[in-house]
C-alpha atoms as a PDB file:
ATOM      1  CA  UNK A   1       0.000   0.000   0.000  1.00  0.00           C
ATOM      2  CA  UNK A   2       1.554   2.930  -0.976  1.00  0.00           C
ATOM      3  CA  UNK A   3       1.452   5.780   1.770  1.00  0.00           C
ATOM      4  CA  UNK A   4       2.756   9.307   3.672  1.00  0.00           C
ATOM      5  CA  UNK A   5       2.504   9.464   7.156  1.00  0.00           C
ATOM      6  CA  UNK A   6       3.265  12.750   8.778  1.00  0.00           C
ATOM      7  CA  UNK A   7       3.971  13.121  12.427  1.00  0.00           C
ATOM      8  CA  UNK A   8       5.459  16.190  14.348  1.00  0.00           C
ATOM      9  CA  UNK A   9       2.913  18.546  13.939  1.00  0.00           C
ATOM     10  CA  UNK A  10       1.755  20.757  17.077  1.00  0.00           C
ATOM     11  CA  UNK A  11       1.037  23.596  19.233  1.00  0.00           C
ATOM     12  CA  UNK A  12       4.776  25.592  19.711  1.00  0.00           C
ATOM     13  CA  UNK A  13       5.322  29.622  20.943  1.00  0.00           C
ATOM     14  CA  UNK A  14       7.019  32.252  18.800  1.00  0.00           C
ATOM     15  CA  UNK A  15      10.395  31.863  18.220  1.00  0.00           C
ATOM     16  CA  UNK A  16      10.256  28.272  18.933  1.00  0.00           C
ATOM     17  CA  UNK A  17      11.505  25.023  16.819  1.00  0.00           C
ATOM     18  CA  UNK A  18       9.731  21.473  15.242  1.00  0.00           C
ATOM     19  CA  UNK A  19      10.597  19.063  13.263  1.00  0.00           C
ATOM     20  CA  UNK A  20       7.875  17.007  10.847  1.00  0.00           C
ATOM     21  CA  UNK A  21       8.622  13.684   9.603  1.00  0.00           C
ATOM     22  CA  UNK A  22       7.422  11.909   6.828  1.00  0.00           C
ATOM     23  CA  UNK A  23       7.625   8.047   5.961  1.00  0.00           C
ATOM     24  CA  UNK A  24       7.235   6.478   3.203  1.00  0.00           C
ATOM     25  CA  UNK A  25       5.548   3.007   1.900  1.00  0.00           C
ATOM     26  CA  UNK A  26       4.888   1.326  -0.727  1.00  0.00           C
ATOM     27  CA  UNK A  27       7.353   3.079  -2.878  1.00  0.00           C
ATOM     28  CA  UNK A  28      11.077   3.153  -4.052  1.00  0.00           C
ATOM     29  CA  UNK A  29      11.828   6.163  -2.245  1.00  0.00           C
ATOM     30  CA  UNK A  30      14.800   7.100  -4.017  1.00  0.00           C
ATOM     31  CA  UNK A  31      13.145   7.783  -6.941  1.00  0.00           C
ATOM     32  CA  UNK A  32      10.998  10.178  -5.837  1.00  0.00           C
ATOM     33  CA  UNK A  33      11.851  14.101  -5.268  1.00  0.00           C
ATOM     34  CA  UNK A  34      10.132  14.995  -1.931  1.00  0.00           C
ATOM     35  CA  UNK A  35       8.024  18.013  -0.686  1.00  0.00           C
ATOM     36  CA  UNK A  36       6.265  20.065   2.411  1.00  0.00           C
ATOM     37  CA  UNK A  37       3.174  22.160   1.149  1.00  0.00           C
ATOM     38  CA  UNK A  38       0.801  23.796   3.322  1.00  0.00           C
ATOM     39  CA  UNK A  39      -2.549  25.375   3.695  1.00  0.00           C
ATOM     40  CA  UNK A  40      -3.390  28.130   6.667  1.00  0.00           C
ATOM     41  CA  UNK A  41      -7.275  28.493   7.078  1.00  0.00           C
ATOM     42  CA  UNK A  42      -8.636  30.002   4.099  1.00  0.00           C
ATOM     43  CA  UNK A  43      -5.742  29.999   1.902  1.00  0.00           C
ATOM     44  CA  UNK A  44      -4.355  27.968  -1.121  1.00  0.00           C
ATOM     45  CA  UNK A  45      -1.601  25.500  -0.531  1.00  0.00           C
ATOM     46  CA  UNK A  46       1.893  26.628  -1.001  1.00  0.00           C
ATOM     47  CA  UNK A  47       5.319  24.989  -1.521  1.00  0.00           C
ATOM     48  CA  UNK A  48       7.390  25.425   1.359  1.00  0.00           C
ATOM     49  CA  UNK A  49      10.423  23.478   0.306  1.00  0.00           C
ATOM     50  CA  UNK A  50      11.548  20.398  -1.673  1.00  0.00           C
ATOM     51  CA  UNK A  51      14.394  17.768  -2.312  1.00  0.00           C
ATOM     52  CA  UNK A  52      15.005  16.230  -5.249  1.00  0.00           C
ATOM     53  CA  UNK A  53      15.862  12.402  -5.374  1.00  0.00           C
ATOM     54  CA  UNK A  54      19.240  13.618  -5.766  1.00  0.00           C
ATOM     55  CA  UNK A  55      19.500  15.523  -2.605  1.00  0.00           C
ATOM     56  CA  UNK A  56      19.186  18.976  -4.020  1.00  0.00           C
ATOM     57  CA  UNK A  57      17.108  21.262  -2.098  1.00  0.00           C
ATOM     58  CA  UNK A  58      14.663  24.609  -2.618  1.00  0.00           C
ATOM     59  CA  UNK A  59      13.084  26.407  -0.390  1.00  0.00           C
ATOM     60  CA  UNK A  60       9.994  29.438  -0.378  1.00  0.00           C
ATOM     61  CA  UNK A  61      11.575  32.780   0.204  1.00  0.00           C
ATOM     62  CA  UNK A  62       9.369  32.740   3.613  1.00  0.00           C
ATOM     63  CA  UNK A  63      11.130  30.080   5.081  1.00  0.00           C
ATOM     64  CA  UNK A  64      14.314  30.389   3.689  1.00  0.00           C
ATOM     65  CA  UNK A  65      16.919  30.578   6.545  1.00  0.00           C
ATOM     66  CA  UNK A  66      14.691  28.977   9.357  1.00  0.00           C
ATOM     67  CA  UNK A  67      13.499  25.494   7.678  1.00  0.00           C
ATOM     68  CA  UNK A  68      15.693  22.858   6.736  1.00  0.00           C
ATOM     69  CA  UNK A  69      14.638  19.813   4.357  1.00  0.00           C
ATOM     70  CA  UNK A  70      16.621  16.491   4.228  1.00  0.00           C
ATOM     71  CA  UNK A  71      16.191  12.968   3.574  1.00  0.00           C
ATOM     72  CA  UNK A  72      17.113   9.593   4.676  1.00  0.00           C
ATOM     73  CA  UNK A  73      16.732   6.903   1.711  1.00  0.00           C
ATOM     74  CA  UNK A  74      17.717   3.969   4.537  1.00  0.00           C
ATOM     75  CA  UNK A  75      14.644   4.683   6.696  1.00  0.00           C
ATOM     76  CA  UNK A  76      12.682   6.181   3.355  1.00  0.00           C
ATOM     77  CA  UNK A  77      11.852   9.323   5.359  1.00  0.00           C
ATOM     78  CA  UNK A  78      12.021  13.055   4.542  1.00  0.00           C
ATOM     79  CA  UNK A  79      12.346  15.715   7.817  1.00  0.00           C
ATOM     80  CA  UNK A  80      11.360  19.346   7.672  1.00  0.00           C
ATOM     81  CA  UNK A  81      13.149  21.151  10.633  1.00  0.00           C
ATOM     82  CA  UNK A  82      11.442  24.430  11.505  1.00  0.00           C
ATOM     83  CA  UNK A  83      13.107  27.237  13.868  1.00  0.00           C
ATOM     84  CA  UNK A  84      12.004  30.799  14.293  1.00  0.00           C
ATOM     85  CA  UNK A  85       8.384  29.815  13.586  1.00  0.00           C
ATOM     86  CA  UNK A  86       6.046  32.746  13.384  1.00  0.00           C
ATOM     87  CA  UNK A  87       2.264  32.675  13.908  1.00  0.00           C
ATOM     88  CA  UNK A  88       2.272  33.179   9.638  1.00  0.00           C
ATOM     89  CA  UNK A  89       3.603  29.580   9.557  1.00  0.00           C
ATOM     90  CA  UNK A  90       0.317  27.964  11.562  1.00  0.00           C
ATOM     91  CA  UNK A  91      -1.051  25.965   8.939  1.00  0.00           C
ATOM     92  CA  UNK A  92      -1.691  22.268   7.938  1.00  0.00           C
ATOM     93  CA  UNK A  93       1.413  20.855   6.246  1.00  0.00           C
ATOM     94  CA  UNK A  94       1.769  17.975   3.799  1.00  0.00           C
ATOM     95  CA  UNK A  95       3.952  15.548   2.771  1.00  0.00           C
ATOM     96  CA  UNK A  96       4.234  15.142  -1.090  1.00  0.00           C
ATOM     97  CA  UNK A  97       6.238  12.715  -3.186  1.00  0.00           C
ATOM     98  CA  UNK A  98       6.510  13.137  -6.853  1.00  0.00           C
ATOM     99  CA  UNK A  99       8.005  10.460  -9.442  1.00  0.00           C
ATOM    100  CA  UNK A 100      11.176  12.441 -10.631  1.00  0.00           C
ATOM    101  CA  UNK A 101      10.654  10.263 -13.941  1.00  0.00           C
ATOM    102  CA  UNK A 102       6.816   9.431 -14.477  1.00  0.00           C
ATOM    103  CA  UNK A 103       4.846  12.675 -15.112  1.00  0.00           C
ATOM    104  CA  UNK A 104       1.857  12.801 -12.688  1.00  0.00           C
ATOM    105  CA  UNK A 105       2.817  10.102 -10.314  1.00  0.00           C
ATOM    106  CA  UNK A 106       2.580  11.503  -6.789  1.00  0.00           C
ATOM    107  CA  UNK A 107       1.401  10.631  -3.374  1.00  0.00           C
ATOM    108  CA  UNK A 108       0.163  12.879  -1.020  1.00  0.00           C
ATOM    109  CA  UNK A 109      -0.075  12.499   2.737  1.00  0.00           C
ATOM    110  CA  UNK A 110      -2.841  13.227   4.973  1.00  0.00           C
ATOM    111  CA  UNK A 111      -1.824  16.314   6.898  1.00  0.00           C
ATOM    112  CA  UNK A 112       0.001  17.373  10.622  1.00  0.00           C
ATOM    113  CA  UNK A 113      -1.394  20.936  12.019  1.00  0.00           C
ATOM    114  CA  UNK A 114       1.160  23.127  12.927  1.00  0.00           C
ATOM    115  CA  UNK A 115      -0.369  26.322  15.369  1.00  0.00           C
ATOM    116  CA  UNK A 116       2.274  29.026  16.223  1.00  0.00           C
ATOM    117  CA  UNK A 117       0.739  30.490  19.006  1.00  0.00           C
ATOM    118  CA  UNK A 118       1.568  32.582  22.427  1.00  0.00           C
END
């Protein structure tokens, strides 16, 4: 069964730091480029930052600095570590996975909330 399963999500303060997971199944992992998205109440879903099955990495200019992307092909599992979060970044993130060779093949994950909030 092919899946994403997010985890990490929460409630953290200004200024404070957390890091989503994301596992993979039911896929050969290195042949997929992986991405966060996410959608704040009433908004459209944005990129926040991908790696490409060869470990190159791109970030949106609002996170740029504070979130860090990486992967680990042995354990099929992409991390998103986020410091400096500001209220701005409350939203529901997702996991993404996109074939880096067959056009339209992608996964998406269910969702971890992520509420920036004194």
């Amino acid at each position: 069964q092919v899946q994403l399963v997010e985890s990490g999500g929460g409630l953290v303060q200004p200024g404070g730091s957390l890091r989503l997971s994301c596992a993979a199944s039911g896929i050969i992992f290195s042949m997929y480029d992986m991405g966060w998205y996410r959608q704040a109440p009433g908004k459209q879903r944005e990129l926040v930052a991908i790696i490409t099955s060869g470990g190159s990495t791109n970030y949106a200019d609002s996170v740029k600095g504070r979130f860090t992307l990486s992967r680990d092909n042995a354990k099929n599992t992409v991390y998103l570590q986020m410091n400096s979060l500001k209220p701005e970044d409350t939203a529901v993130y997702y996991c993404n996975a996109k074939h880096t060779n067959i056009r339209n093949l992608e996964v998406w994950g269910q969702g971890t909330l992520v509420t920036v909030s004194s």
